[in-house]
C-alpha atoms as a PDB file:
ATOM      1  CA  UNK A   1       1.926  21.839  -5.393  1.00  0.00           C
ATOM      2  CA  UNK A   2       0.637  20.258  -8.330  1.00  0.00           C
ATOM      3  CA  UNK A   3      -0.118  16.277  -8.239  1.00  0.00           C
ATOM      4  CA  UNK A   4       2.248  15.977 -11.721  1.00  0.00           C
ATOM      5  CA  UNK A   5       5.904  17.571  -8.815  1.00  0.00           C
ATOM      6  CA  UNK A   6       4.400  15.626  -5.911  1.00  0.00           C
ATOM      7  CA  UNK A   7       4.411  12.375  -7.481  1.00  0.00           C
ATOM      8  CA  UNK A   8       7.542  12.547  -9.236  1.00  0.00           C
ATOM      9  CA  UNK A   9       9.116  14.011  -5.630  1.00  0.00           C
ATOM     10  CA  UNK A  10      11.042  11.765  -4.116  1.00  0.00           C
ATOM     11  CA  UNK A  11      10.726  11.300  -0.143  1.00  0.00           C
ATOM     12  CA  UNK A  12      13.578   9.202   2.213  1.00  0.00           C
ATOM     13  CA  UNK A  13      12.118   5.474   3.097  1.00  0.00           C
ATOM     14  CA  UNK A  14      11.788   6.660   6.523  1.00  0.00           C
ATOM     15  CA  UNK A  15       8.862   9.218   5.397  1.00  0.00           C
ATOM     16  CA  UNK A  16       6.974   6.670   3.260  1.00  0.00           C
ATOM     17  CA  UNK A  17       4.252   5.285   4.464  1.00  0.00           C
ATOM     18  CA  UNK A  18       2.253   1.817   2.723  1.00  0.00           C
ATOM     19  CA  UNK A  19      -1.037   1.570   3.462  1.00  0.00           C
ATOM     20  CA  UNK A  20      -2.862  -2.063   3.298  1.00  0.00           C
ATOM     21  CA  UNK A  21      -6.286  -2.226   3.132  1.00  0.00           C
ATOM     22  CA  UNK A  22      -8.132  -5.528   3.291  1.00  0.00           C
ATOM     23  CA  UNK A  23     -10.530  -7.998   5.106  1.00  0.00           C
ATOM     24  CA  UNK A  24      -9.980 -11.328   7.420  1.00  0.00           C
ATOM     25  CA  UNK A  25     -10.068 -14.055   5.925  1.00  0.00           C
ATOM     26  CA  UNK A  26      -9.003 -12.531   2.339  1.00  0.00           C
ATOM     27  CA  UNK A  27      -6.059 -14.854   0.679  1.00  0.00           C
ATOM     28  CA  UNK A  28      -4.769 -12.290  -1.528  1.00  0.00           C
ATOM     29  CA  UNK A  29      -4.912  -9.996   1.346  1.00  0.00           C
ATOM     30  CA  UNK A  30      -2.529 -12.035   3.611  1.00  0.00           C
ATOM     31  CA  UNK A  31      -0.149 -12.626   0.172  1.00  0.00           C
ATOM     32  CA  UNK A  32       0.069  -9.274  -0.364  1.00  0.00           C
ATOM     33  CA  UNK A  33       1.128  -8.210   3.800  1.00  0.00           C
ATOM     34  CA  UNK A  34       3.702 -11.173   3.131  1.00  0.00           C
ATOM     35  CA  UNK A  35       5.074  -8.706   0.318  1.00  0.00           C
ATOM     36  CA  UNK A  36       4.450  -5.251   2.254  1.00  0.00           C
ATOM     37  CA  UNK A  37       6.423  -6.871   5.581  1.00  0.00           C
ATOM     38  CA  UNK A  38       9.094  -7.599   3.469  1.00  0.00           C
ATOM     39  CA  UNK A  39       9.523  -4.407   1.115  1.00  0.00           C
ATOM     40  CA  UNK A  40       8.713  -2.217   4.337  1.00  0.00           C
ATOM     41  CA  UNK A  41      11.289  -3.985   6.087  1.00  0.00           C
ATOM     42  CA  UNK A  42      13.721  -4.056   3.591  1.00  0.00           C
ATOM     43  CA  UNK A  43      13.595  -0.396   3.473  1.00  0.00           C
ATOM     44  CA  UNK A  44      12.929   0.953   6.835  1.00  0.00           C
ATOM     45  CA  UNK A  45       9.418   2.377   5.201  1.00  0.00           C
ATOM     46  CA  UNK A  46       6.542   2.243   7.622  1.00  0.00           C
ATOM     47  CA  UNK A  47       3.079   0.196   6.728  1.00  0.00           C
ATOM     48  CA  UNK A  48      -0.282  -0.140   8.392  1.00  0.00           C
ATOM     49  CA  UNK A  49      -3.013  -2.207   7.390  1.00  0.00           C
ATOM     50  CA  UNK A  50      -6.967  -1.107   7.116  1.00  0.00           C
ATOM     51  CA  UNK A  51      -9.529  -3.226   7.468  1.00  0.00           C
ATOM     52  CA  UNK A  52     -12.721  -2.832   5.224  1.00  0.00           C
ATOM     53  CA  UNK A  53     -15.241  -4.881   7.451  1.00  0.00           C
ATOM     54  CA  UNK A  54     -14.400  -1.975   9.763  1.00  0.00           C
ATOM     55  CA  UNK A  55     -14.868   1.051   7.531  1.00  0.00           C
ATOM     56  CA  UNK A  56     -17.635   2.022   5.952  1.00  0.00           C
ATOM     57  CA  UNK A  57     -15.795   4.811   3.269  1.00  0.00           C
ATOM     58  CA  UNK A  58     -13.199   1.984   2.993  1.00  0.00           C
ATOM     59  CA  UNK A  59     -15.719  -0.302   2.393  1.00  0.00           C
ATOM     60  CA  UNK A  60     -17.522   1.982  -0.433  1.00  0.00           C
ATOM     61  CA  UNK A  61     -14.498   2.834  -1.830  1.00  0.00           C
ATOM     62  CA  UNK A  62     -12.385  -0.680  -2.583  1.00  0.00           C
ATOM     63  CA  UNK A  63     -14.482  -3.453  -1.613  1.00  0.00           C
ATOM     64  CA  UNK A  64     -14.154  -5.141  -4.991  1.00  0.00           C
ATOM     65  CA  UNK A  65     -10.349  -4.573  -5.414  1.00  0.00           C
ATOM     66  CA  UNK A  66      -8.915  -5.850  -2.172  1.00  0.00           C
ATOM     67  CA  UNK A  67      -6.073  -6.351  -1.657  1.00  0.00           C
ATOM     68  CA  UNK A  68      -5.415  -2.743  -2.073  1.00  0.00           C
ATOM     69  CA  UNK A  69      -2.263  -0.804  -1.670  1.00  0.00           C
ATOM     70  CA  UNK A  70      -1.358   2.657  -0.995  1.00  0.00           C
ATOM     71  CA  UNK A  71       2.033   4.539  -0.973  1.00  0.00           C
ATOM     72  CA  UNK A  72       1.811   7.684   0.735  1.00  0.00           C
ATOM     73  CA  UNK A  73      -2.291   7.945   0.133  1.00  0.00           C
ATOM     74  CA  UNK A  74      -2.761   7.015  -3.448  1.00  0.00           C
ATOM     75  CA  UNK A  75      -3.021   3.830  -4.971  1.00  0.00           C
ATOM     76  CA  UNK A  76      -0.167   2.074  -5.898  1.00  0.00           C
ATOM     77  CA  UNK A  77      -1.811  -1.370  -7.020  1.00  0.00           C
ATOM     78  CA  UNK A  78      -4.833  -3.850  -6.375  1.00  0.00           C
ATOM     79  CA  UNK A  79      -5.312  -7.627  -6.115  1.00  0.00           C
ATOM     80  CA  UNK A  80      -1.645  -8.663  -6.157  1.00  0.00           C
ATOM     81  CA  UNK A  81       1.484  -7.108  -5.214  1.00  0.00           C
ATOM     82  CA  UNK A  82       4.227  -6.922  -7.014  1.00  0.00           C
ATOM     83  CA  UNK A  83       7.138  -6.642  -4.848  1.00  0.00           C
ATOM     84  CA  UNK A  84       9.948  -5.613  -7.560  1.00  0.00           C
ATOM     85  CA  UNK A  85       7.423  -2.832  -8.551  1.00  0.00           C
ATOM     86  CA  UNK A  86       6.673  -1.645  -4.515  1.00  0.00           C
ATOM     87  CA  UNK A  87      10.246  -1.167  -4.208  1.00  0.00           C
ATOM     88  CA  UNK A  88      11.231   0.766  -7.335  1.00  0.00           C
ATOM     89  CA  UNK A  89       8.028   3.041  -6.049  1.00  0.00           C
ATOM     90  CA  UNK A  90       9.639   3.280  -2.458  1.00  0.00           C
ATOM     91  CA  UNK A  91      13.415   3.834  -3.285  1.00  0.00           C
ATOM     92  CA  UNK A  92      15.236   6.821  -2.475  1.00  0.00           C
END
């Protein structure tokens, strides 16, 4: 399947998944869960959070742009979280 179908491809809420990845202690990373909870909720679309202090690859791969934010496995958005935006990307 090429990545051009699979990203216009539109999956139910219920086989979404968000993906927050973050640190303790991180401001922007606590603002942007706020958002997530809510969207998530909203929607019936599941979320999990990732920390970076616990993940080395993680680590490597975002540690400048936390907050970060994934839908389904690729990045949606960095730093702040736009909730009118998440939810356009997660509805049916």
């Amino acid at each position: 399947m090429s990545p051009i179908f699979r990203r216009t491809e539109k999956k139910k809420p219920a086989d979404r998944t968000v993906t927050l990845i973050g640190k303790p202690g991180c401001h922007l990373c606590d603002d942007a869960q706020l958002v997530i909870e809510k969207v998530c909720g909203d929607l019936g679309v599941a979320w999990e959070k990732k920390d970076i202090t616990r993940d080395e690859e993680l680590n490597r791969a975002y540690w400048e742009q936390i907050p970060v934010v994934l839908v389904d496995g690729e990045q949606h958005t960095f730093w702040r979280v736009d909730e009118d935006r998440l939810r356009r990307e997660l509805a049916p």
